[in-house]
C-alpha atoms as a PDB file:
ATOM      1  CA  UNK A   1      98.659 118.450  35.343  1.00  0.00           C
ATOM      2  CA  UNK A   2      97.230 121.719  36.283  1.00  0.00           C
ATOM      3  CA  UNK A   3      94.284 121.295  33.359  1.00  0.00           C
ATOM      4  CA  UNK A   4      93.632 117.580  34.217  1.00  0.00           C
ATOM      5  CA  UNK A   5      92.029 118.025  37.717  1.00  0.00           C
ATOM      6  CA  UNK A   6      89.268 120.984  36.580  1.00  0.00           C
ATOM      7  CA  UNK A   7      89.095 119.238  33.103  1.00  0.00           C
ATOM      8  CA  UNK A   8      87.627 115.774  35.198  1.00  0.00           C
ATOM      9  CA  UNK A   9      85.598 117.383  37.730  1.00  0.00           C
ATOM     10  CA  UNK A  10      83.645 118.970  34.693  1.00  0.00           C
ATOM     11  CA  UNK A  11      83.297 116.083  32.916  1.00  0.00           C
ATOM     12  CA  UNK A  12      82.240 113.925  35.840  1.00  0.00           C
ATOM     13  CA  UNK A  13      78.621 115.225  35.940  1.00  0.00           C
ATOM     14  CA  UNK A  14      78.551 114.739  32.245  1.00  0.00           C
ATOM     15  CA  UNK A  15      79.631 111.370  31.984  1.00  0.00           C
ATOM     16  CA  UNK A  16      76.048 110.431  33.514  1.00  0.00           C
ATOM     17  CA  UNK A  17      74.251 112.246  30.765  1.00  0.00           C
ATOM     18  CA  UNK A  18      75.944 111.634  27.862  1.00  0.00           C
ATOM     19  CA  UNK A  19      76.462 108.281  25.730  1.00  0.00           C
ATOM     20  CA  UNK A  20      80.040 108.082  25.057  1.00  0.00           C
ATOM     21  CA  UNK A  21      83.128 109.778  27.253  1.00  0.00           C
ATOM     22  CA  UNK A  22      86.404 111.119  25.365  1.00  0.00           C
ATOM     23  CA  UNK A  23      89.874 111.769  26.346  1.00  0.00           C
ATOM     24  CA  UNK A  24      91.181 114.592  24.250  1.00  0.00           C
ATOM     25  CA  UNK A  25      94.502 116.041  23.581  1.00  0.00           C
ATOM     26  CA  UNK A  26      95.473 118.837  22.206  1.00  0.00           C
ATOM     27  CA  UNK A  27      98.847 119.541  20.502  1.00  0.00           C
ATOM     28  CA  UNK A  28     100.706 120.954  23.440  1.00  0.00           C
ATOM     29  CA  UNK A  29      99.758 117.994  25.445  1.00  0.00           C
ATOM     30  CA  UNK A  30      96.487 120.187  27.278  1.00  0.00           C
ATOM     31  CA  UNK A  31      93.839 116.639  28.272  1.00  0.00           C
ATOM     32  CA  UNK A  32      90.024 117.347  28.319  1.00  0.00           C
ATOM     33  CA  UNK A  33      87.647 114.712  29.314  1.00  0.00           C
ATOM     34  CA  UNK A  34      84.399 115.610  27.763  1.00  0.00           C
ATOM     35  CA  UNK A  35      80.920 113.794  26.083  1.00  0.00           C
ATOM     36  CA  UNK A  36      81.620 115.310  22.973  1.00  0.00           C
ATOM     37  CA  UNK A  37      84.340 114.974  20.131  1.00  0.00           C
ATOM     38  CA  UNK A  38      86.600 117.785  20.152  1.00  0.00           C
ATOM     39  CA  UNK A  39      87.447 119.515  16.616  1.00  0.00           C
ATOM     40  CA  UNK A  40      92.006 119.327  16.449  1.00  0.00           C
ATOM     41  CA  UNK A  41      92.226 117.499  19.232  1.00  0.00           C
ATOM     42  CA  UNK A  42      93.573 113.592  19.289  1.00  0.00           C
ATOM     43  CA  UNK A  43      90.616 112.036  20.833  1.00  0.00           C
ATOM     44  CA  UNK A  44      90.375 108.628  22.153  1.00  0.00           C
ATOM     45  CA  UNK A  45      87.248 106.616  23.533  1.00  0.00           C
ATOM     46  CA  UNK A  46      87.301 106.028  27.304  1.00  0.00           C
ATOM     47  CA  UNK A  47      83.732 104.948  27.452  1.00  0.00           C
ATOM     48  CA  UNK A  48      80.661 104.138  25.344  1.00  0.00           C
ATOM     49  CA  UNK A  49      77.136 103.631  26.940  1.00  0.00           C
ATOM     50  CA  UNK A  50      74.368 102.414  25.082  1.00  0.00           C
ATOM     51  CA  UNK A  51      70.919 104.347  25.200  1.00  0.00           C
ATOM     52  CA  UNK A  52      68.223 102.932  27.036  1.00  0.00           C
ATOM     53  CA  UNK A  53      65.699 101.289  24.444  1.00  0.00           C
ATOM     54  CA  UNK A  54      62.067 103.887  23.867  1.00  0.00           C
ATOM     55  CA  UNK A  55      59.706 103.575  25.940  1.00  0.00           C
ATOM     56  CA  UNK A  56      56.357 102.708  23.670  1.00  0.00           C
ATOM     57  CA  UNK A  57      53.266 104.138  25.415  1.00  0.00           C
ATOM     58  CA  UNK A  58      52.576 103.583  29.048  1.00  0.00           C
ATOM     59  CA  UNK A  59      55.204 101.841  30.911  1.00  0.00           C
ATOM     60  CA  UNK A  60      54.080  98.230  32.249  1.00  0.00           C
ATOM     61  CA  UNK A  61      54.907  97.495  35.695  1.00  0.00           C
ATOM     62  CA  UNK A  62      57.949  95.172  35.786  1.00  0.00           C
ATOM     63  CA  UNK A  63      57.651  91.745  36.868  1.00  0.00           C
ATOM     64  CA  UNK A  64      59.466  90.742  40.175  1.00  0.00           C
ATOM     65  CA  UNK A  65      63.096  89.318  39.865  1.00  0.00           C
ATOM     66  CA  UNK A  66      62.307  86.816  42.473  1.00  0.00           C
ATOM     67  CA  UNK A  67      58.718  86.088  42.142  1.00  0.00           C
ATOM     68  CA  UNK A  68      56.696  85.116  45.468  1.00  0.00           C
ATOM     69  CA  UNK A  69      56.702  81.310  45.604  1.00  0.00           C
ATOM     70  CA  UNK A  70      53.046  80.276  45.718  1.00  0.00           C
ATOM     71  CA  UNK A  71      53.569  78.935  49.433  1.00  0.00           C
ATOM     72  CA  UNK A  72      55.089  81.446  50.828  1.00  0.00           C
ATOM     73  CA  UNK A  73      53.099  82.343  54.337  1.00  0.00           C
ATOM     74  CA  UNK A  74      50.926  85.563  54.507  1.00  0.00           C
ATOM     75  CA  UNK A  75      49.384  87.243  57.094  1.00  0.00           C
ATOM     76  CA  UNK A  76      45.966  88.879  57.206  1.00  0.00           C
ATOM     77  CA  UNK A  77      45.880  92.388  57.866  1.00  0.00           C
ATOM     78  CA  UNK A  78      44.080  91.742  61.678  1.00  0.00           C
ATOM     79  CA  UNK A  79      47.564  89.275  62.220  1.00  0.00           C
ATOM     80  CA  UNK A  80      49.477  92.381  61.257  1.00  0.00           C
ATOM     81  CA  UNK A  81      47.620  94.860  63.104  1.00  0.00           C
ATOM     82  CA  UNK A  82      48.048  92.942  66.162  1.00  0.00           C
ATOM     83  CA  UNK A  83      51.293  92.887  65.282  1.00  0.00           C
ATOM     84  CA  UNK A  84      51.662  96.258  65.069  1.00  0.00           C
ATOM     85  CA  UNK A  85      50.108  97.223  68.119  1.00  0.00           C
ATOM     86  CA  UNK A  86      52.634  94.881  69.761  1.00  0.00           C
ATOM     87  CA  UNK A  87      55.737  96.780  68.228  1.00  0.00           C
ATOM     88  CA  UNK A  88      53.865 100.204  69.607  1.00  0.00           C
ATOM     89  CA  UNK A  89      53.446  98.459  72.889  1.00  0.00           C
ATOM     90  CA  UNK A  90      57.380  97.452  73.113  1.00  0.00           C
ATOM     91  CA  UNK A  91      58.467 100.684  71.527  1.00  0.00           C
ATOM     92  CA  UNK A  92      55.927 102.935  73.859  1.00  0.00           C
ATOM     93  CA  UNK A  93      57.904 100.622  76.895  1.00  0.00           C
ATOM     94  CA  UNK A  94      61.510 101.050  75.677  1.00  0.00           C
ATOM     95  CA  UNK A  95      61.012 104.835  75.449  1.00  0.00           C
ATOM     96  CA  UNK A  96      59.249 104.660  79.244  1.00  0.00           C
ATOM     97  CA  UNK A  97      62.466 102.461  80.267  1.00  0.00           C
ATOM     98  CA  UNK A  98      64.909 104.907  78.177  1.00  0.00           C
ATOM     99  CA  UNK A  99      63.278 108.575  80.099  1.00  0.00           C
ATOM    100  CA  UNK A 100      63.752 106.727  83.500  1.00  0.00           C
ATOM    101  CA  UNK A 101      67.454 106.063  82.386  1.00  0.00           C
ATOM    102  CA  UNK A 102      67.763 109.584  81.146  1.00  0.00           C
ATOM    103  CA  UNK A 103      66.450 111.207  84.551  1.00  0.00           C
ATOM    104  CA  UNK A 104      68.541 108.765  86.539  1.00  0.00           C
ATOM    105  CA  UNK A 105      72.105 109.656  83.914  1.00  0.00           C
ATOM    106  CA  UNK A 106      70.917 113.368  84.816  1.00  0.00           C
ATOM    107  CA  UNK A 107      70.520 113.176  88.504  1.00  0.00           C
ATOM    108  CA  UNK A 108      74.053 111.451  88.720  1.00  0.00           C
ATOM    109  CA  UNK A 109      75.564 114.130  86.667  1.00  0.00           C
ATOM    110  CA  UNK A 110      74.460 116.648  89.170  1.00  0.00           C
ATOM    111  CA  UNK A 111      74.967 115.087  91.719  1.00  0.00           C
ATOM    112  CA  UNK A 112      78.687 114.366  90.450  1.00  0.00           C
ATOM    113  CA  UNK A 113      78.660 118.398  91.186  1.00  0.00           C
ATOM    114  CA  UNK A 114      82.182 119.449  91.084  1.00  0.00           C
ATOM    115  CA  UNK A 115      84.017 116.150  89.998  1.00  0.00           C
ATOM    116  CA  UNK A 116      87.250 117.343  87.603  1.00  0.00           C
ATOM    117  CA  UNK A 117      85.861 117.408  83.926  1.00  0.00           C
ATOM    118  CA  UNK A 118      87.640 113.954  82.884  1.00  0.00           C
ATOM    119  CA  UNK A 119      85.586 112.360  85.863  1.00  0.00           C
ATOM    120  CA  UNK A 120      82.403 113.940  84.414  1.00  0.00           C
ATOM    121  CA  UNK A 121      82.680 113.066  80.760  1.00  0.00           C
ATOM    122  CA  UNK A 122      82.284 109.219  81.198  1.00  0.00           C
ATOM    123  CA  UNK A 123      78.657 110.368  83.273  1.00  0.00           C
ATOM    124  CA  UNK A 124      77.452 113.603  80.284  1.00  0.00           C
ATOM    125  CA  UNK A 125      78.562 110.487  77.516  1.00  0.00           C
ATOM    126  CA  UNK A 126      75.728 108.646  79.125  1.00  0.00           C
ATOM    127  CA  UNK A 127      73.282 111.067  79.612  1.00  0.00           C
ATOM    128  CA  UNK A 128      74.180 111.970  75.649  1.00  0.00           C
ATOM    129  CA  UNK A 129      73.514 108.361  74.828  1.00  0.00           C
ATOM    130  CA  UNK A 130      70.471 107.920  76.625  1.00  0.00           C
ATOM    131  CA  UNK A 131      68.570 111.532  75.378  1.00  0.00           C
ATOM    132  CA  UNK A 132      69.893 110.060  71.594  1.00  0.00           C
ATOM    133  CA  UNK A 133      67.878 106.806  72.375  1.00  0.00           C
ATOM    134  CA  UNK A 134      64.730 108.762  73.410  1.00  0.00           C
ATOM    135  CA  UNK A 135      65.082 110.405  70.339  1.00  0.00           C
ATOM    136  CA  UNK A 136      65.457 107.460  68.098  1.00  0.00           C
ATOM    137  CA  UNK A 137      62.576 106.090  69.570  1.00  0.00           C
ATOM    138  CA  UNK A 138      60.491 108.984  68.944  1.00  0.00           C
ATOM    139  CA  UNK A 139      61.503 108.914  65.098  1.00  0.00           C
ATOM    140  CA  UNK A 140      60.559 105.235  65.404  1.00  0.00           C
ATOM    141  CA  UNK A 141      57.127 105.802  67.047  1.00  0.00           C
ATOM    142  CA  UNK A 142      56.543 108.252  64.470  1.00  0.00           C
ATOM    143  CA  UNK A 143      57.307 105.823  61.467  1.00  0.00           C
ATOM    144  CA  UNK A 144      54.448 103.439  62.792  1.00  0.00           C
ATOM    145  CA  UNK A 145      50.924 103.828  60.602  1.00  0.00           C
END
């Protein structure tokens, strides 16, 4: 039992390279998991996978699973600019919104002063939640083009 945990946690990485994946044993009982036939050993095949067909010349791009039905809507690129600029706008006013609610979590954590700790948690929780929101929205704001 010893040999069986190392034996699997070295053929694990294998397993994704190679083609086929043995389970050995030896005469004293000793099991190796491994991509290759071992010489004396009783060997028996766990797993077989077959090799991806050659790739002839340059690849072609793949055709979509789901094609685009023919009347599906689109939208121009000035539609989705405007629409971008609208997601900046919201995003630009839920990160105004979200440093007013920070400041305001802040001032009522000071002026909480010297509450006992479990009376302070519920107030630093929310100033926590609000500085994680600015920064989410920052990330966000960042993402746009």
């Amino acid at each position: 039992m010893k040999f069986l945990l190392p034996a699997i946690a070295l053929a694990l990485p294998l397993t994704s390279a190679a083609n086929t994946l043995y389970k050995c044993t030896d005469e004293s009982g000793v099991v190796l998991y491994t991509n290759q036939k071992a010489p004396k050993k009783s060997c028996i095949v766990l797993s077989h996978q077959a090799a991806p067909p050659p790739v002839a010349g340059a690849a072609k791009p793949r055709a979509a699973a789901t094609p685009t039905p023919g009347d599906f809507p689109r939208v121009s690129g000035s539609e989705q600019k405007a629409r971008d600029g609208d997601r900046r706008a919201i995003l630009d006013k839920e990160l105004a919104n979200e440093l007013q609610n920070t400041e305001k979590a802040k001032k009522a954590l000071l002026e909480a002063g010297n509450q006992p700790a479990e009376k302070l948690q519920p107030l630093r929780d929310t100033v926590a939640l609000h500085e994680r929101n600015v920064e989410s929205l920052k990330k966000e704001l960042g993402n746009l083009r």
